[in-house]
C-alpha atoms as a PDB file:
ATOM      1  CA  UNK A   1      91.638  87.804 153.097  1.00  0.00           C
ATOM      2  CA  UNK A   2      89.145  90.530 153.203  1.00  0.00           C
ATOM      3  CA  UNK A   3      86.517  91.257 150.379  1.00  0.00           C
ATOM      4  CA  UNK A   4      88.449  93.962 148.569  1.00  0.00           C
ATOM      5  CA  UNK A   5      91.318  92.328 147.444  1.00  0.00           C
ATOM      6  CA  UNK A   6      89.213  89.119 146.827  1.00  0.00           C
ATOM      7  CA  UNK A   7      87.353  91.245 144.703  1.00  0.00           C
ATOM      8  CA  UNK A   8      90.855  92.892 142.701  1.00  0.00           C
ATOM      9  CA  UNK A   9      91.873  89.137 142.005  1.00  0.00           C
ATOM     10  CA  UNK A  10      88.952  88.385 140.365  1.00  0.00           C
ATOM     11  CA  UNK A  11      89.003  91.416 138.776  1.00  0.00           C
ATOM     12  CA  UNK A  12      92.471  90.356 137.686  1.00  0.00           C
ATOM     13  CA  UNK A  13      92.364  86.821 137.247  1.00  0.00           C
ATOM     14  CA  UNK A  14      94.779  86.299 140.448  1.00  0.00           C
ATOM     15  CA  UNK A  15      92.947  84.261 142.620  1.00  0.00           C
ATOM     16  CA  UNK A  16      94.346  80.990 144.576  1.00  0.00           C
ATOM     17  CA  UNK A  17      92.552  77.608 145.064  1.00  0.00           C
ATOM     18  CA  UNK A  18      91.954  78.781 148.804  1.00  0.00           C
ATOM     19  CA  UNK A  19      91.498  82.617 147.802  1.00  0.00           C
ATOM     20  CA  UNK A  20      88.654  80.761 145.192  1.00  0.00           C
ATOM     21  CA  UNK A  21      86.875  79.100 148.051  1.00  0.00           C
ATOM     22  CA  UNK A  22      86.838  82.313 149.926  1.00  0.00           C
ATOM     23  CA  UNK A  23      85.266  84.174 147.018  1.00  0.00           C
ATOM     24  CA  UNK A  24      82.479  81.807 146.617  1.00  0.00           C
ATOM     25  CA  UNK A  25      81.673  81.937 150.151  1.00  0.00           C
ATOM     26  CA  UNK A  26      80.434  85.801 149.072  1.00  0.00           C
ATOM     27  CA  UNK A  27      76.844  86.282 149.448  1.00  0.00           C
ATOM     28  CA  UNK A  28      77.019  87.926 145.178  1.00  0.00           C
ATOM     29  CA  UNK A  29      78.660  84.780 143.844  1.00  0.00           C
ATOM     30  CA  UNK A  30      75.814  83.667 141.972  1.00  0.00           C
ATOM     31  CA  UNK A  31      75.761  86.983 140.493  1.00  0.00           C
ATOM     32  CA  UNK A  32      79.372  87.186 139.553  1.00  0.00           C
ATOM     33  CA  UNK A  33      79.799  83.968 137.205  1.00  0.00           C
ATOM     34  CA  UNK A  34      76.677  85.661 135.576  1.00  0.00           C
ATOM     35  CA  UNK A  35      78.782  87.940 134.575  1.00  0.00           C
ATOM     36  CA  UNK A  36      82.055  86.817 133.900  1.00  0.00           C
ATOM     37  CA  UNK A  37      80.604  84.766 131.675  1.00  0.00           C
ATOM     38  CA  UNK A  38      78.717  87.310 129.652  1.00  0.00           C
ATOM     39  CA  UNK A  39      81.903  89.114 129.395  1.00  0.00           C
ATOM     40  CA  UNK A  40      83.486  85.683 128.351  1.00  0.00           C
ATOM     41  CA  UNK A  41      81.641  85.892 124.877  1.00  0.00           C
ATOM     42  CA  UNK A  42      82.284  89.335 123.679  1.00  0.00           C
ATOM     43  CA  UNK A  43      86.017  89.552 122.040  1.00  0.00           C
ATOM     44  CA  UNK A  44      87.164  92.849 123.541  1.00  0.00           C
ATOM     45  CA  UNK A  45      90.846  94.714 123.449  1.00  0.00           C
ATOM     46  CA  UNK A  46      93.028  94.065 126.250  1.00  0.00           C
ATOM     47  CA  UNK A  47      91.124  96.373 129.385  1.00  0.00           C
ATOM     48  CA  UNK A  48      93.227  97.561 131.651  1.00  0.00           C
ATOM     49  CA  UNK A  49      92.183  96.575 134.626  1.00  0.00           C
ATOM     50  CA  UNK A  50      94.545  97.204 137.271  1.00  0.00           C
ATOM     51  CA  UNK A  51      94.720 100.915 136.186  1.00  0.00           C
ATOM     52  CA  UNK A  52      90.376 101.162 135.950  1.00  0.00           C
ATOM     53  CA  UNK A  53      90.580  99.362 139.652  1.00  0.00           C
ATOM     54  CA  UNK A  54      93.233 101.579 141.155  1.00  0.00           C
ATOM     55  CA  UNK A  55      91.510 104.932 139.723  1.00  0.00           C
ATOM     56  CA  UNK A  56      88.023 103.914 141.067  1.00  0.00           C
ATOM     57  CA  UNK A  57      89.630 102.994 144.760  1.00  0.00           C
ATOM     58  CA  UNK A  58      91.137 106.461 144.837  1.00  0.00           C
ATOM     59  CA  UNK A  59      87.687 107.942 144.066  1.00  0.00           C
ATOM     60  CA  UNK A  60      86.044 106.318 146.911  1.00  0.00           C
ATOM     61  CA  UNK A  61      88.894 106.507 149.470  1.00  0.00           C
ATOM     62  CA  UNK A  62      87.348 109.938 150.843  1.00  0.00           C
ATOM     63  CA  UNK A  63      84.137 107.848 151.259  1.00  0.00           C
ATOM     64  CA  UNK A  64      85.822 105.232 153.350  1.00  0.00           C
ATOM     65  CA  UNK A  65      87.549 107.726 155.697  1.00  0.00           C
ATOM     66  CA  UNK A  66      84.722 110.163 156.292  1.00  0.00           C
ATOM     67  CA  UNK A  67      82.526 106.864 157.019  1.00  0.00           C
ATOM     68  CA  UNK A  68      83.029 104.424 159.296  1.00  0.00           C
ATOM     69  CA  UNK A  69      80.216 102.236 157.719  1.00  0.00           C
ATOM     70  CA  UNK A  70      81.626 101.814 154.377  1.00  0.00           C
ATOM     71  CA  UNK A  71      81.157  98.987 153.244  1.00  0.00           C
ATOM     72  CA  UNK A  72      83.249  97.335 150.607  1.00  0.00           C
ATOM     73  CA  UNK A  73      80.237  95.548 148.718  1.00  0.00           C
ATOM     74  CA  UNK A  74      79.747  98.681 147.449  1.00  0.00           C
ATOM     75  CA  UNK A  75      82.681  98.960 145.490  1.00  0.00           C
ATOM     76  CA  UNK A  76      82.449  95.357 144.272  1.00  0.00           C
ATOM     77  CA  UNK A  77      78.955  96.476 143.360  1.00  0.00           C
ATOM     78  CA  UNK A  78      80.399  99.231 141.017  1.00  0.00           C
ATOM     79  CA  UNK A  79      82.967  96.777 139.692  1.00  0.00           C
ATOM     80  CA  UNK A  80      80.519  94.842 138.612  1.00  0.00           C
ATOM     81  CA  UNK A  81      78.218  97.527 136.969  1.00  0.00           C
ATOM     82  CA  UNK A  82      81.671  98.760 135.252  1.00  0.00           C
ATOM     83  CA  UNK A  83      81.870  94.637 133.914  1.00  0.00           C
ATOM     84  CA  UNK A  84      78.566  94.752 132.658  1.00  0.00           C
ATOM     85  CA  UNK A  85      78.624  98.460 130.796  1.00  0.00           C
ATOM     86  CA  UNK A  86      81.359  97.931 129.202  1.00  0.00           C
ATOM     87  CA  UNK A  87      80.397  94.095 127.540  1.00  0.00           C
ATOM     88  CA  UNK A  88      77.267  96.110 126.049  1.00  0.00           C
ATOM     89  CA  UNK A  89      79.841  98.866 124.773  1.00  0.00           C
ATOM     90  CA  UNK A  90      82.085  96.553 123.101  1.00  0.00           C
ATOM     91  CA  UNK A  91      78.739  94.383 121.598  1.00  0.00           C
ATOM     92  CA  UNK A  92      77.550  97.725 120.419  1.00  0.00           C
ATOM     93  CA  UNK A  93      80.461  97.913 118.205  1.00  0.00           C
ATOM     94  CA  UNK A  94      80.865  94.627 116.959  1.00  0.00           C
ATOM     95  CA  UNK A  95      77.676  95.245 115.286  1.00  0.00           C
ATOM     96  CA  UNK A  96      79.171  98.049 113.309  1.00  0.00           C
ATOM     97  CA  UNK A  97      79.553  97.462 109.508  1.00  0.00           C
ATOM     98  CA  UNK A  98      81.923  99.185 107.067  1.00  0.00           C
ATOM     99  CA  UNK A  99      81.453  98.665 103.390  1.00  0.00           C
ATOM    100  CA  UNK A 100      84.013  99.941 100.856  1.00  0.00           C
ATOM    101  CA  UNK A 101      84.296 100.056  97.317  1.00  0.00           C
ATOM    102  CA  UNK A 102      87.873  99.975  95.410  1.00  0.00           C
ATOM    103  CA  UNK A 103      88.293 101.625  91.876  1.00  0.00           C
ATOM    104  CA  UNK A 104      85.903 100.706  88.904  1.00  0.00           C
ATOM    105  CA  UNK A 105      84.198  99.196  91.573  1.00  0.00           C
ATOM    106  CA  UNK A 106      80.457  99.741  92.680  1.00  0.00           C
ATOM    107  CA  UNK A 107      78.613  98.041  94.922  1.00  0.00           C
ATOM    108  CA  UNK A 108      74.431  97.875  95.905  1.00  0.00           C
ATOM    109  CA  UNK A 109      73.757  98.270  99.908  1.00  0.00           C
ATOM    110  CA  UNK A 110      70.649  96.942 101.612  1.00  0.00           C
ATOM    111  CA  UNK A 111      70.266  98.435 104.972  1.00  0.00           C
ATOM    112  CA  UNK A 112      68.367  97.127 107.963  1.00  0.00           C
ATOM    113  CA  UNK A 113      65.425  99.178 106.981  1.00  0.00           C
ATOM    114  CA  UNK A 114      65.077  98.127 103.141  1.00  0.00           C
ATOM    115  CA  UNK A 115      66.652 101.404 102.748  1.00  0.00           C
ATOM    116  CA  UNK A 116      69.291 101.078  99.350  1.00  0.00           C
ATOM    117  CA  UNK A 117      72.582 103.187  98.562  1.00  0.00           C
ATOM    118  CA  UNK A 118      74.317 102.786  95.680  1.00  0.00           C
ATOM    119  CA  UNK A 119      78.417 102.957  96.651  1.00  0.00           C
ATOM    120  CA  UNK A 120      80.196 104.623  94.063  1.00  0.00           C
ATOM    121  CA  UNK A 121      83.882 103.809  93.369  1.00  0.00           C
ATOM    122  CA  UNK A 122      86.265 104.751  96.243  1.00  0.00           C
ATOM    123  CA  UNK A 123      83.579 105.660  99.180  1.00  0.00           C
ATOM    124  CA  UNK A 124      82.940 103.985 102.212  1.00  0.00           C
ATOM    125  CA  UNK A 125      79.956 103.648 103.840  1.00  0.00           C
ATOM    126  CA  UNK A 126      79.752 103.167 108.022  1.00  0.00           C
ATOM    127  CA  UNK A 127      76.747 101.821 110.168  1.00  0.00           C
ATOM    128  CA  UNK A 128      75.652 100.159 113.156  1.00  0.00           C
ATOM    129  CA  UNK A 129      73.064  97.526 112.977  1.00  0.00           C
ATOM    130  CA  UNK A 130      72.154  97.260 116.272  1.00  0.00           C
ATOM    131  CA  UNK A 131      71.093 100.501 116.436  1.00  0.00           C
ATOM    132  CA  UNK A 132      70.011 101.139 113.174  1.00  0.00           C
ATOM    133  CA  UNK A 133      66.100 100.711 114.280  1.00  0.00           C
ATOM    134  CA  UNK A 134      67.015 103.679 117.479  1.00  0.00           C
ATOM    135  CA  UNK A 135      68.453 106.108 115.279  1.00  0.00           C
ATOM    136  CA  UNK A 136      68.601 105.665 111.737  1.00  0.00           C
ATOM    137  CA  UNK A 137      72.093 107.561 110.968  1.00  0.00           C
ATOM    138  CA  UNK A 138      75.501 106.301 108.775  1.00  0.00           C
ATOM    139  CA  UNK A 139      78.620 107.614 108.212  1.00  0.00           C
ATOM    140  CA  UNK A 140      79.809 108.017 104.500  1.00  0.00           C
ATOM    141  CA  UNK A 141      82.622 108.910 102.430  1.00  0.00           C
ATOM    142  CA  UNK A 142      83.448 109.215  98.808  1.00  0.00           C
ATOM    143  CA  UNK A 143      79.859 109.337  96.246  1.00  0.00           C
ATOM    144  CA  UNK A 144      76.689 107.474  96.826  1.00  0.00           C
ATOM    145  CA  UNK A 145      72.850 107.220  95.571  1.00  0.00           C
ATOM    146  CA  UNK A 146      70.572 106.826  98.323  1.00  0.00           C
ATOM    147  CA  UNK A 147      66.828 105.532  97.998  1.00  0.00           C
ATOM    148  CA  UNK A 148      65.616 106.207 101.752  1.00  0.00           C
ATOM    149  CA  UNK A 149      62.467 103.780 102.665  1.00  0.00           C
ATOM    150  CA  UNK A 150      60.210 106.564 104.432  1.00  0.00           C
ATOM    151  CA  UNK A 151      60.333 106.367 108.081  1.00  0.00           C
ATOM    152  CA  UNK A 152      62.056 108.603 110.656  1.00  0.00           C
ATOM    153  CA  UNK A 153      65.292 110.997 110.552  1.00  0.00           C
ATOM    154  CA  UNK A 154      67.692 109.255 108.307  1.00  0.00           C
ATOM    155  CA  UNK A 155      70.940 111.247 108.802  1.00  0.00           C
ATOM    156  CA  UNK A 156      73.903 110.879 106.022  1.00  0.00           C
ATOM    157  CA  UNK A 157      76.677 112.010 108.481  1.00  0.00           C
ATOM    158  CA  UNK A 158      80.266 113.188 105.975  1.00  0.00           C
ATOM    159  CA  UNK A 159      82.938 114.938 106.339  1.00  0.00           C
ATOM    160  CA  UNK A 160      81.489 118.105 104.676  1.00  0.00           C
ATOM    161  CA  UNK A 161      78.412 118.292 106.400  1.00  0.00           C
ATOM    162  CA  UNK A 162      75.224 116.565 106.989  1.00  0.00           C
ATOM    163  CA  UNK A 163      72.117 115.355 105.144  1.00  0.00           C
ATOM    164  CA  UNK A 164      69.236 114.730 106.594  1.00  0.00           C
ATOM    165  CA  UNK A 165      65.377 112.883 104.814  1.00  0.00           C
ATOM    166  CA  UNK A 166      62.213 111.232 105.914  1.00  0.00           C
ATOM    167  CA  UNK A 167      61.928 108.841 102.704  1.00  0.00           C
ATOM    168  CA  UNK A 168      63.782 110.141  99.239  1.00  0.00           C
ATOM    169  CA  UNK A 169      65.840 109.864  96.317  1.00  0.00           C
ATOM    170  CA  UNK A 170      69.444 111.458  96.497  1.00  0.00           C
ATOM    171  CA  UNK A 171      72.944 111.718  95.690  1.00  0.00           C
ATOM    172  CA  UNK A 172      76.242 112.845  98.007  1.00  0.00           C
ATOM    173  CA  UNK A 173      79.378 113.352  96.969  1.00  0.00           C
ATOM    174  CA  UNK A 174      81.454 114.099  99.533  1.00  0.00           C
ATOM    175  CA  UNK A 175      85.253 114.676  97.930  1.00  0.00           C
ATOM    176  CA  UNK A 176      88.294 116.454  99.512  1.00  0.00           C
ATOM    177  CA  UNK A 177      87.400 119.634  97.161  1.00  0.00           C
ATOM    178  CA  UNK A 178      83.693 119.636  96.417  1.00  0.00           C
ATOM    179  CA  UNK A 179      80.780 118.372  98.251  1.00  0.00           C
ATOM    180  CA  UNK A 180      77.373 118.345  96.371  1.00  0.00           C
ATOM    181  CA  UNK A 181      74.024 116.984  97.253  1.00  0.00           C
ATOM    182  CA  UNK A 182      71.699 115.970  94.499  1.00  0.00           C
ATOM    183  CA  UNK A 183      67.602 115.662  94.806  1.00  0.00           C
ATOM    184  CA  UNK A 184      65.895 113.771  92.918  1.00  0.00           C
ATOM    185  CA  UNK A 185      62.643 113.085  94.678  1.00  0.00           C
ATOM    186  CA  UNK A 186      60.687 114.475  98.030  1.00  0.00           C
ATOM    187  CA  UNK A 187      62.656 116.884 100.020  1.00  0.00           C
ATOM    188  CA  UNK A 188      66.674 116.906 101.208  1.00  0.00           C
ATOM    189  CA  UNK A 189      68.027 119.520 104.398  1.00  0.00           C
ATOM    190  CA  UNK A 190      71.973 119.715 104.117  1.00  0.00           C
ATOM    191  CA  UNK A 191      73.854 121.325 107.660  1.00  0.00           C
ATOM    192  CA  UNK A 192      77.314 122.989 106.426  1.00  0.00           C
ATOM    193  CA  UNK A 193      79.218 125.833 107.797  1.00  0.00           C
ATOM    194  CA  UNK A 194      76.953 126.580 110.354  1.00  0.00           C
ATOM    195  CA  UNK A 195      73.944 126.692 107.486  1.00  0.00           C
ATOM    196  CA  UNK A 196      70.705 124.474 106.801  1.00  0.00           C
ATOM    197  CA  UNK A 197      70.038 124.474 102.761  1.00  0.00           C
ATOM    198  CA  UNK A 198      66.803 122.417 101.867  1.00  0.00           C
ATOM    199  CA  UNK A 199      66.468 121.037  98.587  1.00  0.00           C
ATOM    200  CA  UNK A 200      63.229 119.969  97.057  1.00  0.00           C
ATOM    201  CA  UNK A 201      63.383 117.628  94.119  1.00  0.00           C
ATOM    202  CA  UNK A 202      65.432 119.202  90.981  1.00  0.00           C
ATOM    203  CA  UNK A 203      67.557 120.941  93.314  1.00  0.00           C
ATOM    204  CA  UNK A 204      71.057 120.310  94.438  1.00  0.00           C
ATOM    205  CA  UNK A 205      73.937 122.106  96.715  1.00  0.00           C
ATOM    206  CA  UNK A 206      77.546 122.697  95.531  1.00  0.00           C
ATOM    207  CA  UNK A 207      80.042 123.497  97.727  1.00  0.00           C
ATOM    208  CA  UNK A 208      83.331 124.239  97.721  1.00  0.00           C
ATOM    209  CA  UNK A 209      86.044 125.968 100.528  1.00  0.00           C
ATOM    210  CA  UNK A 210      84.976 129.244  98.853  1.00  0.00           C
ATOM    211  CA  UNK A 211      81.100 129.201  98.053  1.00  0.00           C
ATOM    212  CA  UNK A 212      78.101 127.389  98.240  1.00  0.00           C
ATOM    213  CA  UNK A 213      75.416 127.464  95.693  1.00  0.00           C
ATOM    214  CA  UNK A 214      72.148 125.765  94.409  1.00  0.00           C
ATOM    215  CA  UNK A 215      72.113 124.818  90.579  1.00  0.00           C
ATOM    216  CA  UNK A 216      69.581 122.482  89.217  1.00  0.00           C
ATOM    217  CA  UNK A 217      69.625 118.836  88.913  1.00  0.00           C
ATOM    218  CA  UNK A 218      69.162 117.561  84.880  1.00  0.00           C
ATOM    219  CA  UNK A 219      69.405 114.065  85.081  1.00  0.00           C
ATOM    220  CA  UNK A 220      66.531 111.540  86.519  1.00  0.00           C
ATOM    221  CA  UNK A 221      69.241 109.830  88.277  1.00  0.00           C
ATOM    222  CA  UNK A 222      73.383 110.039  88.995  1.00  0.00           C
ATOM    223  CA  UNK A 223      74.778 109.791  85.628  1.00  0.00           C
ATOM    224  CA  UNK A 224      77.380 106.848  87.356  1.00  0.00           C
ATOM    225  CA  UNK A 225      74.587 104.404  87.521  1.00  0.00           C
ATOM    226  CA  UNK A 226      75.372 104.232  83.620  1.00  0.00           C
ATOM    227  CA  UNK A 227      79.235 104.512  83.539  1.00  0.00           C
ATOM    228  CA  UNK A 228      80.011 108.090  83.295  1.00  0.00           C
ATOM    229  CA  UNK A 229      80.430 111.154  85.430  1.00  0.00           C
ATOM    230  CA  UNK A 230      79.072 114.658  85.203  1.00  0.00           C
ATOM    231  CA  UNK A 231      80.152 118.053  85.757  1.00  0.00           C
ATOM    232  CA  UNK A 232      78.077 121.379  86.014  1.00  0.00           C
ATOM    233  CA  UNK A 233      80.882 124.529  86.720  1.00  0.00           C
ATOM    234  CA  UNK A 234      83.482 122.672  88.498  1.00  0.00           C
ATOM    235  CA  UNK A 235      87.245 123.766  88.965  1.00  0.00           C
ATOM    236  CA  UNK A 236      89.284 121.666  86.537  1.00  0.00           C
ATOM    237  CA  UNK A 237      91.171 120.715  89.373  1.00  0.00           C
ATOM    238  CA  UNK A 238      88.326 118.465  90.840  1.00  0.00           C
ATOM    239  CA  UNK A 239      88.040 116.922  87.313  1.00  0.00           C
ATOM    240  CA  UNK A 240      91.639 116.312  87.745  1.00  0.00           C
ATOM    241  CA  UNK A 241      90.978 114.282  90.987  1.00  0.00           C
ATOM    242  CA  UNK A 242      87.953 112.478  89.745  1.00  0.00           C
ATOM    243  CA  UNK A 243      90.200 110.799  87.130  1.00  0.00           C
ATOM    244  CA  UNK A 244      92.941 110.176  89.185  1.00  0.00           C
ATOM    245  CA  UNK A 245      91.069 108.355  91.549  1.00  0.00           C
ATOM    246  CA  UNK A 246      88.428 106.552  88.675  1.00  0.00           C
ATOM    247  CA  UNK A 247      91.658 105.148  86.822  1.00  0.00           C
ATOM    248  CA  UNK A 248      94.226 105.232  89.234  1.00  0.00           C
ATOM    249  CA  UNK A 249      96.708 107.288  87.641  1.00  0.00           C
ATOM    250  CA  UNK A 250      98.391 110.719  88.320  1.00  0.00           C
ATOM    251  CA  UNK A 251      97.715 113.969  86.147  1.00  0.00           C
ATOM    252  CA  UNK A 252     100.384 116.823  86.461  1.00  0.00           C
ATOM    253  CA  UNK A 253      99.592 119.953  84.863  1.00  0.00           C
ATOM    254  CA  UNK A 254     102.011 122.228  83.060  1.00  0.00           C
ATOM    255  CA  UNK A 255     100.913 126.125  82.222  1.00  0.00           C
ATOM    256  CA  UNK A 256      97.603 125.639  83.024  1.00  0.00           C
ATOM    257  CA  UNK A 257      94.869 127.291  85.072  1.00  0.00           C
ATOM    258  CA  UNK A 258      93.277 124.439  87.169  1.00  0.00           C
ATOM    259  CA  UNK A 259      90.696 127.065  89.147  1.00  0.00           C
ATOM    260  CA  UNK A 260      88.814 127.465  85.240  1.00  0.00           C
ATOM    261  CA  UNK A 261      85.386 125.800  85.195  1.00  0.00           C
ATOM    262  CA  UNK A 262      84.219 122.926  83.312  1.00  0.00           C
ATOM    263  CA  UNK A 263      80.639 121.578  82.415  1.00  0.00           C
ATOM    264  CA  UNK A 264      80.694 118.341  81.148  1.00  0.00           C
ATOM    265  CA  UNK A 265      81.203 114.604  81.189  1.00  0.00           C
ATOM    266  CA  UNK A 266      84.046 112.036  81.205  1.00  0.00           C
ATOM    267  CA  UNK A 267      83.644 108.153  80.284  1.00  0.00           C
ATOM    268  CA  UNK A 268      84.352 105.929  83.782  1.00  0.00           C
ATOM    269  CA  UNK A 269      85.123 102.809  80.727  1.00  0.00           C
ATOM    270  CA  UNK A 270      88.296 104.735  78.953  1.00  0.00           C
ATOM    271  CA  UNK A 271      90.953 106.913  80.002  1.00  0.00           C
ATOM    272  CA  UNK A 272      91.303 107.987  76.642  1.00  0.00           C
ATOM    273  CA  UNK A 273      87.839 109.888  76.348  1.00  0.00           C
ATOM    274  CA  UNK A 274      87.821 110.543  79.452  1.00  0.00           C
ATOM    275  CA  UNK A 275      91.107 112.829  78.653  1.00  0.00           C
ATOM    276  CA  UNK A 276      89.580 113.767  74.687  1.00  0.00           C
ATOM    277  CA  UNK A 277      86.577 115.015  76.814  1.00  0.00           C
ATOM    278  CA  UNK A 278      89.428 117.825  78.719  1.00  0.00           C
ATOM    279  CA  UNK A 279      91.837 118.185  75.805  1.00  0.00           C
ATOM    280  CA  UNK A 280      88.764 119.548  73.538  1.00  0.00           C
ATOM    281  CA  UNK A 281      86.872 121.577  76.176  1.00  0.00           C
ATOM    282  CA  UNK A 282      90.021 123.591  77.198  1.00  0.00           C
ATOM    283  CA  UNK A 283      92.127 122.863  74.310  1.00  0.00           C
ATOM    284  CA  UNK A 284      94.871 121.168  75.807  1.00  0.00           C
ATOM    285  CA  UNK A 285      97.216 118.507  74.905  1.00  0.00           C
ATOM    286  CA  UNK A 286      98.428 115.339  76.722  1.00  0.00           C
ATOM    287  CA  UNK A 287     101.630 113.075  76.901  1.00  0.00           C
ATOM    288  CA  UNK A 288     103.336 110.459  79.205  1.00  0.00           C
ATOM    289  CA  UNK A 289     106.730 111.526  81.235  1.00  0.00           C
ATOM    290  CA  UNK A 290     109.123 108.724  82.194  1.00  0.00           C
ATOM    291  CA  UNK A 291     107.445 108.085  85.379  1.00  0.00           C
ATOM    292  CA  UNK A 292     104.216 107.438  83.546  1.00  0.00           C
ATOM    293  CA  UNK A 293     102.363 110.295  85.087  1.00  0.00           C
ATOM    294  CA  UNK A 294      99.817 112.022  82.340  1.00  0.00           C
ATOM    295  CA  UNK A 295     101.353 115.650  81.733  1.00  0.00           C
ATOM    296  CA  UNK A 296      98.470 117.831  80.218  1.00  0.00           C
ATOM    297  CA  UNK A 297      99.803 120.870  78.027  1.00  0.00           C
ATOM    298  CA  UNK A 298      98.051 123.668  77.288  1.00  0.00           C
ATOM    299  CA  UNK A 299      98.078 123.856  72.683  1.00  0.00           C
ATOM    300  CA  UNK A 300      98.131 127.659  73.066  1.00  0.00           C
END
């Protein structure tokens, strides 16, 4: 049997007792249990090899005919390359960590740098710790406190935008409707819509789909380190969601304007201020329906 299709079975798997002997009679066997056996020890989805080996033949097949030295090695060469590139891709992303907090839940983050964020309730936070030390970058949803150890680039990648420090103290909170980025210490750049905003401690960005502004930051720290949640000219709609999502409930609204701004705070310990704090600031009342959704009335 010639070299290709010994090569394709062991690609494959397919190789006989005799077709065995043959293949270890190659001059590269040595260098072939080297790496099957690398591969051997990285769990990887099912690769589909037949298609990968059929594609890459076609490739070289105007190689073959416009040389009459081709040699075949070659191609086993580039199998084998293939092998070993794609065992570092799928080690690469075993080392990828995913943190997640549920609902009244927060949780403390240590990353490979000493780096700390803070995981509000209902984000997620995304990283790779293998090359954390390359390219210091995560991925994060939902609201989080970061305390950056100083260092290079550390890139807070959402879907919103991106936030980018050397060594700082700040807050994202990247929601569906609003996405705002609190200082609190050294400097902060934010990349939206095209735009770079830098922030310098007591600053922060708001943004919504239809502006985005700088207002000042009040508090030494995100008021949900202590249990509650703030507000500074928000939609009431994005109240709305906050609570939904803090207590797991659903709000409907009935005669109301939900685009009217609130400043303000609701408790993250009880539904019931958290609702007193709405009902009083736009005079509103509340009641259950028979699905148990919370139906907010305006008292007008």
């Amino acid at each position: 049997m010639d070299k290709e299709n010994l090569i394709y079975k062991w690609l494959n798997g397919q190789l006989t007792g005799e077709e065995k002997k043959a293949f270890e009679q190659l001059p590269d066997y040595d260098l072939n249990v080297k790496i099957i056996e690398g591969a051997k020890r990285f769990k990887a989805p099912e690769f589909p090899v037949e298609k990968k080996y059929t594609e890459l033949k076609s490739r070289l097949k105007h190689y073959k005919n416009e040389s009459q030295y081709f040699n075949p090695v070659w191609l086993y060469r580039m199998a084998a390359i293939f092998i070993i590139a794609l065992t570092a891709y799928f080690y690469i992303q075993s080392n990828t960590v995913e943190i997640k907090t549920l609902a009244f839940e927060k949780k403390q983050v240590v990353l490979p740098d000493a780096s700390i964020v803070w995981l509000n309730a209902h984000s997620k936070l995304t990283y790779n710790k293998f090359l954390w030390h390359l390219k210091r970058q995560l991925k994060m949803s939902g609201d989080a406190f970061f305390k950056v150890t100083k260092g290079s680039r550390f890139d807070v990648h959402t879907p919103s935008g991106i936030v980018s420090v050397v060594g700082t103290e700040f807050e994202v909170k990247a929601g569906t409707e609003i996405f705002e980025v609190r200082c609190f210490e050294g400097v902060v750049k934010v990349k939206i819509h095209k735009k770079t905003v830098v922030l310098t401690h007591g600053e922060a960005l708001q943004a919504t789909h239809k502006q985005i502004q700088k207002i000042p930051v009040l508090q030494p720290k995100p008021e949900w380190l202590d249990n509650d949640d703030q507000f500074k000219s928000v939609p009431l709609s994005t109240v709305l969601q906050a609570i939904e999502k803090q207590y797991k409930v659903k709000i409907k609204t009935q005669d109301i304007d939900t685009n009217q701004l609130y400043t303000g705070a609701f408790a993250r310990h009880d539904l019931k201020l958290a609702l007193k704090a709405l009902v009083e600031a736009f005079g509103l009342t509340y009641r259950y329906d028979e699905t148990h959704k919370i139906v907010l009335i305006s008292a007008n």
